[in-house]
Protein backbone atom coordinates (compact mmCIF):
# COMPACT_ATOMS: atom_id res chain seq x y z
CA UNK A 1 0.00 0.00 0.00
CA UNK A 2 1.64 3.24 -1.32
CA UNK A 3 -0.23 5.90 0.68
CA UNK A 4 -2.51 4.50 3.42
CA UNK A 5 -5.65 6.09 4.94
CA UNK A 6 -7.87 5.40 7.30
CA UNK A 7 -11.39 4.57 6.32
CA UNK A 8 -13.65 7.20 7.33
CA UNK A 9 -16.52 4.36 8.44
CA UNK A 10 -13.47 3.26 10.39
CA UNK A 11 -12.38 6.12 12.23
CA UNK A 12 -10.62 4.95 15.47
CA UNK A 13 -12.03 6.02 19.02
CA UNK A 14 -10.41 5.37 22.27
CA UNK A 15 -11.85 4.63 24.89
CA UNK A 16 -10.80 5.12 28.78
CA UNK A 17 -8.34 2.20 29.14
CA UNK A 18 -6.16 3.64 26.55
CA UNK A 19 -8.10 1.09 23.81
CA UNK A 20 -8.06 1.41 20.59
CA UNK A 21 -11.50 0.74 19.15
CA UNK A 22 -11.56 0.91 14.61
CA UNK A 23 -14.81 0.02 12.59
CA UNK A 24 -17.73 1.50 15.05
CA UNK A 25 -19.47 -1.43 16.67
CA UNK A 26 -20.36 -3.03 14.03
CA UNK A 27 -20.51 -7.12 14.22
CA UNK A 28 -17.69 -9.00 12.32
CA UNK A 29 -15.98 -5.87 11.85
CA UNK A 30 -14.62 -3.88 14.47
CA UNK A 31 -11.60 -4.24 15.85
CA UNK A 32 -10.24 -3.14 19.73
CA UNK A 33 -6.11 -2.95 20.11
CA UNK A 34 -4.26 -2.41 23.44
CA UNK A 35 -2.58 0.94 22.89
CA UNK A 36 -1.40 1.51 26.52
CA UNK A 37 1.62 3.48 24.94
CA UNK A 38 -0.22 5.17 22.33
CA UNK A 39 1.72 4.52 19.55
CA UNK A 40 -1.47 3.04 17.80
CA UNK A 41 -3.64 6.35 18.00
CA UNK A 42 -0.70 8.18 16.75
CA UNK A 43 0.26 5.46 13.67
CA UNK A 44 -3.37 5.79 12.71
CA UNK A 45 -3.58 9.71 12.92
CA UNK A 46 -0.60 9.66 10.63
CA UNK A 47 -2.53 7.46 8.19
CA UNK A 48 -4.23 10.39 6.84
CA UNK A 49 -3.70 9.24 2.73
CA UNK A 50 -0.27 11.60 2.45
CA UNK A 51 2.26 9.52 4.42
CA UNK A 52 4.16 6.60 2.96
CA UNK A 53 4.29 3.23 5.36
CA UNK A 54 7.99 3.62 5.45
CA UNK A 55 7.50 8.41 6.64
CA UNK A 56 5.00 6.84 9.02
CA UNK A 57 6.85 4.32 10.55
CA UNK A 58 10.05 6.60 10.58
CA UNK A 59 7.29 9.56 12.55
CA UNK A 60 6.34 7.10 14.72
CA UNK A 61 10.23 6.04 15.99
CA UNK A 62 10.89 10.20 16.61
CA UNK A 63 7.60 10.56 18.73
CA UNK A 64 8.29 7.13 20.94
CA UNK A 65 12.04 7.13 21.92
CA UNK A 66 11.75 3.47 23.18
CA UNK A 67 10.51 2.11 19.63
CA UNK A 68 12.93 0.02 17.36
CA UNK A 69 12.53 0.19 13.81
CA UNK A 70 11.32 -3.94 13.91
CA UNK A 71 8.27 -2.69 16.68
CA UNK A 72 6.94 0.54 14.22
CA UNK A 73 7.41 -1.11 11.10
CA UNK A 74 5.67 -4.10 12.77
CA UNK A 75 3.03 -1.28 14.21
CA UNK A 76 2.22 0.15 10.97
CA UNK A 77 2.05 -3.17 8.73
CA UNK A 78 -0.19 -5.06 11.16
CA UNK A 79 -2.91 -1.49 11.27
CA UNK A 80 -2.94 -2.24 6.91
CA UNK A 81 -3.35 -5.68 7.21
CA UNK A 82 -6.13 -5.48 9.52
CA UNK A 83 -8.67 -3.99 6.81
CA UNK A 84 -9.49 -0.88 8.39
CA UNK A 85 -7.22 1.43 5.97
CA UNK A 86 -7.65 1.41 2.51
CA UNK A 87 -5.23 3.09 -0.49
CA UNK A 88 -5.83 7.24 -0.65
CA UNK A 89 -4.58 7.01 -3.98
CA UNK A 90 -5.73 3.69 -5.83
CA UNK A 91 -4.51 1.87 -8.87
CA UNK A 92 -6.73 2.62 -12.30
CA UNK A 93 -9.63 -0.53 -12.87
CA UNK A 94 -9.51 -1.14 -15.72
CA UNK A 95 -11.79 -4.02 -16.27
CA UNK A 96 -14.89 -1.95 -15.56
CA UNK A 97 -15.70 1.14 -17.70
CA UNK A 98 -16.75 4.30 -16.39
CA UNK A 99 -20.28 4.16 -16.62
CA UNK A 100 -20.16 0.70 -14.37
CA UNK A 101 -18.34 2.48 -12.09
CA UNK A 102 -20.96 5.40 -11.78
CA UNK A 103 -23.86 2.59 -11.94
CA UNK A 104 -21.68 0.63 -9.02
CA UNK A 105 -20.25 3.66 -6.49
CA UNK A 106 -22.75 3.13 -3.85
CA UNK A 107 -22.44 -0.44 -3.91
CA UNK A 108 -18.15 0.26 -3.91
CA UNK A 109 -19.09 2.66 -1.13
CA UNK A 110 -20.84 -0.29 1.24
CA UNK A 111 -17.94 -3.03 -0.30
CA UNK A 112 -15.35 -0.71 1.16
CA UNK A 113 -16.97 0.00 4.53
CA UNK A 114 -17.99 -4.05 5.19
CA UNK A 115 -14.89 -5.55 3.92
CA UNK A 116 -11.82 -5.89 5.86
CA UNK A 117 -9.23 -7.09 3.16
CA UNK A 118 -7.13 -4.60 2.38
CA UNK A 119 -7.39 -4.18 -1.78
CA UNK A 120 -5.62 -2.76 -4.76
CA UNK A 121 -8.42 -0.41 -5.98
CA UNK A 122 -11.88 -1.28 -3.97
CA UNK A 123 -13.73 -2.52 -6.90
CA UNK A 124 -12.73 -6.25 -6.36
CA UNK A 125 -15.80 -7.08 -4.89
CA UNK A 126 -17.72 -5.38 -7.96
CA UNK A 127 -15.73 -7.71 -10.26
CA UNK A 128 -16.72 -10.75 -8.47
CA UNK A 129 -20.02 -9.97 -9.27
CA UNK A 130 -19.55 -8.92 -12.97
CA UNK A 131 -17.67 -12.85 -13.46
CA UNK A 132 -20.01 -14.68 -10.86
CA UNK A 133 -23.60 -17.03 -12.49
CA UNK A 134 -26.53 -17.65 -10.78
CA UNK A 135 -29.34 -19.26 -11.02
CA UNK A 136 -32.36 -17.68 -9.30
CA UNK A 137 -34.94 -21.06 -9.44
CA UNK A 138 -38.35 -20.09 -8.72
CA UNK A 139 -39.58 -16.40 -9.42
CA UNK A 140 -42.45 -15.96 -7.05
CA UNK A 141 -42.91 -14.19 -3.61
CA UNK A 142 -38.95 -14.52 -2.63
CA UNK A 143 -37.43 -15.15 -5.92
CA UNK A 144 -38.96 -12.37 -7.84
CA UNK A 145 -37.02 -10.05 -5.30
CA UNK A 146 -34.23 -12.06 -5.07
CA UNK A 147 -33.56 -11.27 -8.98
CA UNK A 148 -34.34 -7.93 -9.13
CA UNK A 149 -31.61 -7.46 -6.22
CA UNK A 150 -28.71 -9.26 -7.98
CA UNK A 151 -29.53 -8.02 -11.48
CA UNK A 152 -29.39 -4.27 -10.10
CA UNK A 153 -26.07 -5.07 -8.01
CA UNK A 154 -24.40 -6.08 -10.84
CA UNK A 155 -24.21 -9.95 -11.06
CA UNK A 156 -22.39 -10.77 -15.14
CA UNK A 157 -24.61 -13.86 -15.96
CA UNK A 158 -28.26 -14.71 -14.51
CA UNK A 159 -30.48 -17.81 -15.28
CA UNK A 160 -33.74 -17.92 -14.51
CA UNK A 161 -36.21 -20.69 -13.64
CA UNK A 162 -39.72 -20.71 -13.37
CA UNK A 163 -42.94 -23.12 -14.87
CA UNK A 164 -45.80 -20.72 -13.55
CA UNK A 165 -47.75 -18.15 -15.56
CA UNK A 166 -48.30 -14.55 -13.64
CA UNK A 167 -51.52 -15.00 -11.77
CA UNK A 168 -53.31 -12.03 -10.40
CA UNK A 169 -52.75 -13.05 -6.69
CA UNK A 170 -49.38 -13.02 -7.18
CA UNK A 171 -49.18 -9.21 -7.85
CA UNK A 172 -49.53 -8.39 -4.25
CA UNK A 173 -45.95 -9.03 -3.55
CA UNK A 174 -44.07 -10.80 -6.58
CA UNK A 175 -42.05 -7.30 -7.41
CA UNK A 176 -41.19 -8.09 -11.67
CA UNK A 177 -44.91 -8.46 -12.84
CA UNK A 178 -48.06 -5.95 -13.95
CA UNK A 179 -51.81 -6.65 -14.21
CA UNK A 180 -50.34 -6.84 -18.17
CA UNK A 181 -48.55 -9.70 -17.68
CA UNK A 182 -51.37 -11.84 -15.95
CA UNK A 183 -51.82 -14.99 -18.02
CA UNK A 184 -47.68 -14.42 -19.25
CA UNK A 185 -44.78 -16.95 -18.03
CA UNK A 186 -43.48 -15.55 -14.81
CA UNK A 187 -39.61 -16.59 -16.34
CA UNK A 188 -40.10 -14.42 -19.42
CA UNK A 189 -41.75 -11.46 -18.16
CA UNK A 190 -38.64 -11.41 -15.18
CA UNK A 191 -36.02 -11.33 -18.08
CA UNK A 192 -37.84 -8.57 -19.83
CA UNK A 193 -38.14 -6.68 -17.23
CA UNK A 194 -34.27 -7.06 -15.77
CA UNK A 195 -33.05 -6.60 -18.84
CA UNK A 196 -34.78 -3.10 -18.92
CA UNK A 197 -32.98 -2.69 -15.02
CA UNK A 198 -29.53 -3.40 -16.19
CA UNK A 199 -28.79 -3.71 -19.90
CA UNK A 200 -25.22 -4.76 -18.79
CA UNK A 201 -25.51 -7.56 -18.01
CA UNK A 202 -26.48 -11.50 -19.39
CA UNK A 203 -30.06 -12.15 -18.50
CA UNK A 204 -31.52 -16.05 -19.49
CA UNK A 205 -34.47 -17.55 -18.70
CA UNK A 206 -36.07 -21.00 -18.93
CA UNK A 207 -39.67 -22.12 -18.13
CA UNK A 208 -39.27 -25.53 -16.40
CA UNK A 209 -40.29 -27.17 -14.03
CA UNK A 210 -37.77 -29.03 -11.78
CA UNK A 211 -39.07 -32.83 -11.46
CA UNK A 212 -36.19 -34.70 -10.38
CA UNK A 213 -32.36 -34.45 -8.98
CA UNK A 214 -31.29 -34.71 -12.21
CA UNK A 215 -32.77 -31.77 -13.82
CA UNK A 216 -31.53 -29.75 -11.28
CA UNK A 217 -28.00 -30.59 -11.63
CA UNK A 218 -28.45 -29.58 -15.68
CA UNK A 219 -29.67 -26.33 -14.19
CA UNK A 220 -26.66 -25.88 -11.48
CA UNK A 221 -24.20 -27.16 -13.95
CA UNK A 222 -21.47 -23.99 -14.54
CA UNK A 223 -22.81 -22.10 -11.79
CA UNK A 224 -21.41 -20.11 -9.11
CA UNK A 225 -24.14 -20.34 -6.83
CA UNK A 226 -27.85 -21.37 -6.91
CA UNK A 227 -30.04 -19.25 -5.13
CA UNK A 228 -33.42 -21.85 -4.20
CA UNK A 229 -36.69 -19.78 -4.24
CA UNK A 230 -38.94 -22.82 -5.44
CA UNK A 231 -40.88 -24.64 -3.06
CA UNK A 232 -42.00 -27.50 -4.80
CA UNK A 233 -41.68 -30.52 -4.17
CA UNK A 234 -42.43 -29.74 -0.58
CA UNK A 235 -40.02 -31.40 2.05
CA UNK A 236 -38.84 -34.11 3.40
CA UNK A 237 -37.34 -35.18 0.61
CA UNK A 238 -38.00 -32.13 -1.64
CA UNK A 239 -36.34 -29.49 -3.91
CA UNK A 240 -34.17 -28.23 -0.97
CA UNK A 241 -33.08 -31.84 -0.06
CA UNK A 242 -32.23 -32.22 -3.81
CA UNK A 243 -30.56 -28.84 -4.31
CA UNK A 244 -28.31 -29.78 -0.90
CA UNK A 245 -27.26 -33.48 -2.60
CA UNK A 246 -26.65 -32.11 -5.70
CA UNK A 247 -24.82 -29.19 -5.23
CA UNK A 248 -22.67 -31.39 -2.58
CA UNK A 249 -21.41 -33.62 -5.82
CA UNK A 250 -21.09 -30.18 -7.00
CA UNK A 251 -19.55 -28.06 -5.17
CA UNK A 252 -21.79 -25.33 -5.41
CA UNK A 253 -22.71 -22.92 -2.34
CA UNK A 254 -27.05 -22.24 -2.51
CA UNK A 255 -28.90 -20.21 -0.57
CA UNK A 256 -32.48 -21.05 0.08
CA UNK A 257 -35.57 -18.87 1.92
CA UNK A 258 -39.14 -18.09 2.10
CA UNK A 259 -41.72 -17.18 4.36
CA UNK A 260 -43.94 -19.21 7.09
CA UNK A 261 -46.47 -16.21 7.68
CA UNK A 262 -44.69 -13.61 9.53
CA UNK A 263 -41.60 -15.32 10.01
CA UNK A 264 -39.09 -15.30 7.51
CA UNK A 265 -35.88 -17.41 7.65
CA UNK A 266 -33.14 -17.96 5.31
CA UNK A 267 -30.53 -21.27 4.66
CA UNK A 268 -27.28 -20.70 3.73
CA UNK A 269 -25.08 -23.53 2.36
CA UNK A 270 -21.76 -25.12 0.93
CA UNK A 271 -18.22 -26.15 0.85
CA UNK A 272 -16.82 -25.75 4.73
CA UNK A 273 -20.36 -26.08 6.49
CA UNK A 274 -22.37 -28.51 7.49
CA UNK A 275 -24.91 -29.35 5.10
CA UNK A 276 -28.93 -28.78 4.76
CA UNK A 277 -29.83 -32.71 5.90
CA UNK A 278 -27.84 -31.95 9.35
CA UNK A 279 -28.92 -28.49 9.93
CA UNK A 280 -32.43 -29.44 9.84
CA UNK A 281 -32.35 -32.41 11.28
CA UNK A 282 -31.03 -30.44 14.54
CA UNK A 283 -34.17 -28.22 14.21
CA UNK A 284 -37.61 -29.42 16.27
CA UNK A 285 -40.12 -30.33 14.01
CA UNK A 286 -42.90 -27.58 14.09
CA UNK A 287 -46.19 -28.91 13.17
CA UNK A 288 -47.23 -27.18 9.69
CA UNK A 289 -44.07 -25.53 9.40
CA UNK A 290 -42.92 -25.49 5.53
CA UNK A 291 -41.48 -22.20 3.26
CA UNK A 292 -44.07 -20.68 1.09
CA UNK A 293 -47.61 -20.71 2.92
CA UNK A 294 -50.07 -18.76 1.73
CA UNK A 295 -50.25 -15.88 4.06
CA UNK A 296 -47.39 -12.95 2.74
CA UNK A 297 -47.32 -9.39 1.70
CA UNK A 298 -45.00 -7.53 -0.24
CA UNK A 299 -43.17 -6.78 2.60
CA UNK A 300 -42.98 -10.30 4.10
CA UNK A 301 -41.83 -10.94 0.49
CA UNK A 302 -39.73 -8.16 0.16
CA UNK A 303 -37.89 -9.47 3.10
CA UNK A 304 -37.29 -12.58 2.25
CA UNK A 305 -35.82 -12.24 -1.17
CA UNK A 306 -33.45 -9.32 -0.08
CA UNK A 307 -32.03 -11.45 2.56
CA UNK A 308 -31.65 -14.08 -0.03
CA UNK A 309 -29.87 -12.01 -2.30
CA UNK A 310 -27.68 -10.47 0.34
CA UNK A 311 -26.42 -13.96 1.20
CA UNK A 312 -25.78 -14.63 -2.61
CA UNK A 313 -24.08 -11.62 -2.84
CA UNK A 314 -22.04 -11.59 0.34
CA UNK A 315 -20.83 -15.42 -0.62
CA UNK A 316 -19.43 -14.29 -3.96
CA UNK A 317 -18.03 -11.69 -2.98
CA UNK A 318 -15.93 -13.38 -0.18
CA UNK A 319 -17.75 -11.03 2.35
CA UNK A 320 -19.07 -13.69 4.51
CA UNK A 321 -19.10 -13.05 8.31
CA UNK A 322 -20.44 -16.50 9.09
CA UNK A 323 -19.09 -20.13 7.27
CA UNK A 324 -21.98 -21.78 5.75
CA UNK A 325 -24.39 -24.21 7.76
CA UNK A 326 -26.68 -22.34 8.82
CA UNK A 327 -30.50 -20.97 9.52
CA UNK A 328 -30.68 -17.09 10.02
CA UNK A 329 -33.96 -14.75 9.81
CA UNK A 330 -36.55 -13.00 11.98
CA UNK A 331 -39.89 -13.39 13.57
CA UNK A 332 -41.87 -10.15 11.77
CA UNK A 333 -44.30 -9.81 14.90
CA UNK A 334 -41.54 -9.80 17.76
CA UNK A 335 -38.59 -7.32 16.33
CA UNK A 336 -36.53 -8.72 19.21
CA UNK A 337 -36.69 -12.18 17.99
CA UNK A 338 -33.52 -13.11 15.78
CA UNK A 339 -33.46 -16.48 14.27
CA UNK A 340 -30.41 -18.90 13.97
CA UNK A 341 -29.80 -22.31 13.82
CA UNK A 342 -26.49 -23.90 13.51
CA UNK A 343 -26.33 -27.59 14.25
CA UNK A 344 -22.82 -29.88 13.36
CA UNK A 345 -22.52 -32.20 10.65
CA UNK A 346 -24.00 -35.90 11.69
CA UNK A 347 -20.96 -38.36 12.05
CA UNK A 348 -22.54 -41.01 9.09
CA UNK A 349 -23.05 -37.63 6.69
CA UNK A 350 -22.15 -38.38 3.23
CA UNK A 351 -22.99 -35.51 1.66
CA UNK A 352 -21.35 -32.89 3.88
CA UNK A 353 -18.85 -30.71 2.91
């Protein structure tokens, strides 16, 4: 790093101990350092974006008397590596043009403020997204939002899967479709209407219906991630039992949710996690409990796909908090209510990862 700065979202705060607190209080992010000397506070004061690592090591040995060049060097290269500074003057990106780049700032702005690996230029999360393919299955309730999220935030190559016709009861909460478009396949209106949301990008669609393991691995096949928003067939033994067996052999990560009335939980799943079978299978059976019943509104909806999506996202990327294996959502009608399940792999397993 030729010039490091401090991120502003980052801005360090010390506290009365003499600890050094970076990155607000934000969860997976923030970062407290023992500073009892103070040559911390100072290092990162002096990493205002016009200060080489080599000037700011050198300022901090002439302000602490007792520092050897090993300890500030040591001092400065462990406050880059830790995510919280970022380049004041960053390389050219070449592989995006300048109108992606104005299309993309914001979502550079939240990359750059979430992610703690220090980078050449900021965009590399952007470009993960412009090489990544997904496959949204099922473009109702949670998948119609899932798709409009990833197409707007830039993902290079989409697929989409649905059998089902636009129905007028959908179009209290299934974001892509008009009273037009009642009567239209729900997989060929989406594209049209993505396509007219970001024209840079590779928008497919198929109507088909998923009857068997099999032709879901011809859909997953090349994929970077499958992002489940079908319900049918229901489990045990359903479309999410298939999608975690086949992307197993696969080696594809999936993210799955959808709604059960006001609560609204999301799976996340692949390589280094325990798999869907074990999660669940650690979960008390609820009588009636299945995605996709009836009751939803656009919000419920609305929920549930943009969680999806921010899972998808946050997996290609590389911006993952959390390994997958897991259960995470909330109960709508108690705001303090967060849901997550996490439950080891089971010891005869053969399709964990």
């Amino acid at each position: 790093m030729r010039l490091p700065r401090v991120k502003p979202e980052h801005a360090p705060h010390r506290l009365g101990d003499g600890t050094v607190r970076l990155g607000g209080v934000l969860y997976g992010i923030a970062s407290e350092v023992a500073d009892p000397g103070g040559c911390v506070w100072v290092a990162l004061a002096l990493m205002d974006g016009t200060r080489s690592p080599t000037r700011i090591a050198a300022e901090l040995r002439s302000r602490f008397a007792d520092l050897t060049a090993e300890e500030s060097d040591e001092v400065v290269t462990a406050l880059i590596r830790s995510g919280h500074v970022e380049e004041a003057d960053p390389g050219p990106c070449e592989a995006l043009s300048e109108q992606e780049k104005e299309r993309y700032s914001r979502s550079r702005d939240y990359f750059r403020w979430v992610d703690v690996t220090p980078r050449d230029h900021g965009w590399e999360p952007q470009l993960r997204l412009k090489n990544a393919r997904v496959l949204v299955l099922g473009l109702g309730g949670t998948g119609s939002h899932v798709a409009w999220s990833l197409a707007a935030s830039g993902v290079g190559r989409l697929h989409l899967v649905d059998p089902d016709d636009v129905e007028l009861s959908n179009l209290n909460r299934q974001i892509l479709y008009t009273e037009a478009d009642v009567g239209r396949p729900k997989a060929e209106v989406a594209a049209e209407r993505l396509r007219a949301v970001n024209s840079g990008i590779e928008i497919t669609a198929e109507d088909a219906r998923v009857d068997d393991p099999a032709e879901l691995g011809r859909l997953v096949d090349g994929c970077d991630v499958l992002a489940l928003c079908a319900d049918h067939p229901r489990e045990p033994g359903g479309i999410r039992t298939w999608a975690n067996r086949v992307c197993a052999e696969a080696g594809i990560p999936w993210v799955s949710g959808g709604y059960d009335g006001p609560l609204v939980s999301v799976g996340v799943f692949g390589p280094g996690g325990p798999c869907f079978e074990c999660v669940r299978a650690g979960i008390p059976p609820r009588p009636g409990a299945d995605f996709a019943w009836p009751g939803v509104t656009g919000a419920s909806a609305g929920i549930s796909g943009q969680l999806v999506a921010h899972d998808v996202v946050a997996i290609i990327t590389g911006l993952m908090v959390t390994p997958p294996g897991y259960f995470h959502g909330l109960a709508l009608l108690d705001p303090d209510e967060h849901v997550y399940a996490r439950y080891p792999s089971r010891t005869d397993c053969e399709f964990c990862y």
